[in-house]
Structures are given as structure tokens and as C-alpha cells.
N, C-alpha and C. Protein backbone atom coordinates (compact mmCIF):
# COMPACT_ATOMS: atom_id res chain seq x y z
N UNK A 1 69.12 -1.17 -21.46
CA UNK A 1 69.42 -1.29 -20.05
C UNK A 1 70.74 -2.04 -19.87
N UNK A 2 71.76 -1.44 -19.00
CA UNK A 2 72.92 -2.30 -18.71
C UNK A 2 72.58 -3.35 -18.06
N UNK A 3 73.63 -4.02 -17.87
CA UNK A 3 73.26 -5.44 -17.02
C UNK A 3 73.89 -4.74 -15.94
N UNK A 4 74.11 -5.62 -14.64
CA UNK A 4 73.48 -5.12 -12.97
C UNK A 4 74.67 -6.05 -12.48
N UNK A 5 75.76 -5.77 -11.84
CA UNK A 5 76.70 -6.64 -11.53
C UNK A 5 75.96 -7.41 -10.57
N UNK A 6 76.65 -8.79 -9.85
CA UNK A 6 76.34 -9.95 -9.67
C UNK A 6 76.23 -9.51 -7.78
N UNK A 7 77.07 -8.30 -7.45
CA UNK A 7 77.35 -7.75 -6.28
C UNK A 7 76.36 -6.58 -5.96
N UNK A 8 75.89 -6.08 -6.90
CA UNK A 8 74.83 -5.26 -6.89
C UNK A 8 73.58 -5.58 -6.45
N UNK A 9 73.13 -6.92 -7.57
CA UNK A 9 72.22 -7.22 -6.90
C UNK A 9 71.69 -8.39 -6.21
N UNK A 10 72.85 -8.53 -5.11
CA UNK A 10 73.19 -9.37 -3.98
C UNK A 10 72.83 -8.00 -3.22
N UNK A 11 73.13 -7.37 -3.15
CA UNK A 11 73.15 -5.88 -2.11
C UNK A 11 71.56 -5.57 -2.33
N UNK A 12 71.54 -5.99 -3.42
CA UNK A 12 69.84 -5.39 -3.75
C UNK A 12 68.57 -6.15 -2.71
N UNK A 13 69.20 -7.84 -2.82
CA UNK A 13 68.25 -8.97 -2.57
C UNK A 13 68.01 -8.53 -1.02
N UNK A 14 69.54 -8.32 -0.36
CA UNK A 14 69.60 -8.60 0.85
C UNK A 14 68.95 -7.08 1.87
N UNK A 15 69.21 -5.85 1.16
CA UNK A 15 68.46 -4.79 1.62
C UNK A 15 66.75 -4.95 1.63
N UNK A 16 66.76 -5.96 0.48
CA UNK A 16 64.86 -6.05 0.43
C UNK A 16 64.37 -7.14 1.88
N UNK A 17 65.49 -8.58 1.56
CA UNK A 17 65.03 -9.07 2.68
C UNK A 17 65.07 -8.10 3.98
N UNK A 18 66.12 -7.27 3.92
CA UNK A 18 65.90 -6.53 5.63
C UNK A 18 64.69 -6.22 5.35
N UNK A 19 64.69 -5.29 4.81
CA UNK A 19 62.99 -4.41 4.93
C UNK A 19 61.52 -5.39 5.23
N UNK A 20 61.81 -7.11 4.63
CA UNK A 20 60.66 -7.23 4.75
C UNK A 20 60.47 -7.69 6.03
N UNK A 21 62.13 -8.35 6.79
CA UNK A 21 62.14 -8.89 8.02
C UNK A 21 61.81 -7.86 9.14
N UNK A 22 62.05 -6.53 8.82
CA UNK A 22 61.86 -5.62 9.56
C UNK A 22 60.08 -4.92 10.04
N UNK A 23 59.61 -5.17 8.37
CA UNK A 23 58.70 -5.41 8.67
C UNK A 23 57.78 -5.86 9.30
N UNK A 24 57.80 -7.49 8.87
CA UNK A 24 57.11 -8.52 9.49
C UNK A 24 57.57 -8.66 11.32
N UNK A 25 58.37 -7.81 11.79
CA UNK A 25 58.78 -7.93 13.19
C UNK A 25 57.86 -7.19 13.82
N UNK A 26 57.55 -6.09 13.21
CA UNK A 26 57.15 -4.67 13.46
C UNK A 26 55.59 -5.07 13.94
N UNK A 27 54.81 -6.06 12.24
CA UNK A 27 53.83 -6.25 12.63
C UNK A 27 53.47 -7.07 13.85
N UNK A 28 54.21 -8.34 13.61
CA UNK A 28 53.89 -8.90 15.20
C UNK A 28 54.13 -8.23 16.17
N UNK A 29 55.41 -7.19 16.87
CA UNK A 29 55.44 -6.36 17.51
C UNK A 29 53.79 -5.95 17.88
N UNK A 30 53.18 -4.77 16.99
CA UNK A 30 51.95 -4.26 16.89
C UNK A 30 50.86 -5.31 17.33
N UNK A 31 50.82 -6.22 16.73
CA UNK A 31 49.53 -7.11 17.04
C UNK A 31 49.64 -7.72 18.15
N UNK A 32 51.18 -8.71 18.88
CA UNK A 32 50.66 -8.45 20.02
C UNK A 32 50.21 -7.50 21.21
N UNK A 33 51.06 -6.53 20.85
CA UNK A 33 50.65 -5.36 21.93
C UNK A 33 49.04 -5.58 21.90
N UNK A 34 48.24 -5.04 20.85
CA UNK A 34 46.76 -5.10 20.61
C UNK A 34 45.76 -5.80 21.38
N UNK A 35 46.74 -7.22 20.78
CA UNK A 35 46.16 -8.25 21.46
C UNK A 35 46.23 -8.59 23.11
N UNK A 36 47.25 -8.35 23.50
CA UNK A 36 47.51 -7.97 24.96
C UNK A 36 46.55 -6.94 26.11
N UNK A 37 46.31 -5.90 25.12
CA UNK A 37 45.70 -4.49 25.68
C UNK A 37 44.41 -5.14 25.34
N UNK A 38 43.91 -6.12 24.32
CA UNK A 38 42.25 -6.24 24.16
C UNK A 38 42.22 -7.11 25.68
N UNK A 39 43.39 -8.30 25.98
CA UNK A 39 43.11 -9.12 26.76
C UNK A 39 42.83 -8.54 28.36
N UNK A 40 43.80 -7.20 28.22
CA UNK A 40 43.69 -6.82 29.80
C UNK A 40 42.52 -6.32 29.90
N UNK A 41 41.84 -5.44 28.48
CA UNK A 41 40.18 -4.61 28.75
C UNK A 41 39.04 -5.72 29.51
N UNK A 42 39.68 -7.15 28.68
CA UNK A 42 38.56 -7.88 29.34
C UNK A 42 38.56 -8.26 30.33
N UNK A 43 40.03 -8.65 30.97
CA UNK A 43 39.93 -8.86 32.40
C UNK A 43 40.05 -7.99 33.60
N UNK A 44 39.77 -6.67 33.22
CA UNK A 44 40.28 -5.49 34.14
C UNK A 44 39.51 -4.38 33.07
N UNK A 45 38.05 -4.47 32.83
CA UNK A 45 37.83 -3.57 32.46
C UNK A 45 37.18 -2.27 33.14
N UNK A 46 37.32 -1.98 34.36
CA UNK A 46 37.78 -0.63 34.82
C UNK A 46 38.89 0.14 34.97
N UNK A 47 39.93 -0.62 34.14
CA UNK A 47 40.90 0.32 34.09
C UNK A 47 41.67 0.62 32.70
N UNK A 48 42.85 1.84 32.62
CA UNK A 48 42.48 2.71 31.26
C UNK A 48 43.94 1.70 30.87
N UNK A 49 43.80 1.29 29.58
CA UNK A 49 45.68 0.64 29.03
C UNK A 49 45.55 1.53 28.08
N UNK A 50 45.61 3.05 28.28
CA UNK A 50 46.67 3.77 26.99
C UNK A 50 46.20 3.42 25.44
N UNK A 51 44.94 3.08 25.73
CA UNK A 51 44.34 3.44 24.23
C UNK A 51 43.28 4.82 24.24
N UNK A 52 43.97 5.12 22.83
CA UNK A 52 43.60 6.68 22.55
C UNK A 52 42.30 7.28 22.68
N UNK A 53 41.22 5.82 22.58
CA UNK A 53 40.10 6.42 22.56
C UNK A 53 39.31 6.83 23.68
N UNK A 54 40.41 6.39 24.89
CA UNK A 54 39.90 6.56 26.61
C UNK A 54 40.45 7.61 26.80
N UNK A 55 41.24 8.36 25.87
CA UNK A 55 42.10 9.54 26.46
C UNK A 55 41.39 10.73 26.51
């Protein structure tokens, strides 16, 4: 195996951190929504928040 210039995998580190920051945004993104839509079922549960299983 060659060795991996010093710029390579600086490019390497920093594409992974995106992905994981992108990630981890995504999930909180997701969970609060969830958590939001569980909170409105309980306080307004006669009405529909756009979950699939009321559709």
C-alpha cells in the first residue's frame, strides 16, 4: 500500500466530519419534528398533524 499524502487525508478527515455533522443535524432535525407532532396529538387530539398513519 502507498502511503496517503498529508493533504489527502486532511480532505479525507474533514469530508467524514461533514457527513457525520450532517448527520447528527438531520437526526435532531427528525426527532424534534416527532417529538413536536407527539406533543400536539396530545394536546389537540382531534386533529390530523400529517402523520401517515391518519392518512
Amino acid at each position: 500500500m502507498s502511503p496517503v499524502s498529508r493533504r489527502t487525508l486532511e480532505w479525507i478527515y474533514s469530508a467524514l466530519l461533514l457527513g457525520v455533522v450532517v448527520l447528527s443535524w438531520g437526526y435532531v432535525i427528525y426527532a424534534s419534528t416527532v417529538a413536536a407532532r407527539r406533543q400536539l396529538g396530545k394536546e389537540y387530539p382531534d386533529q390530523m398533524f400529517a402523520r401517515s398513519e391518519n392518512l
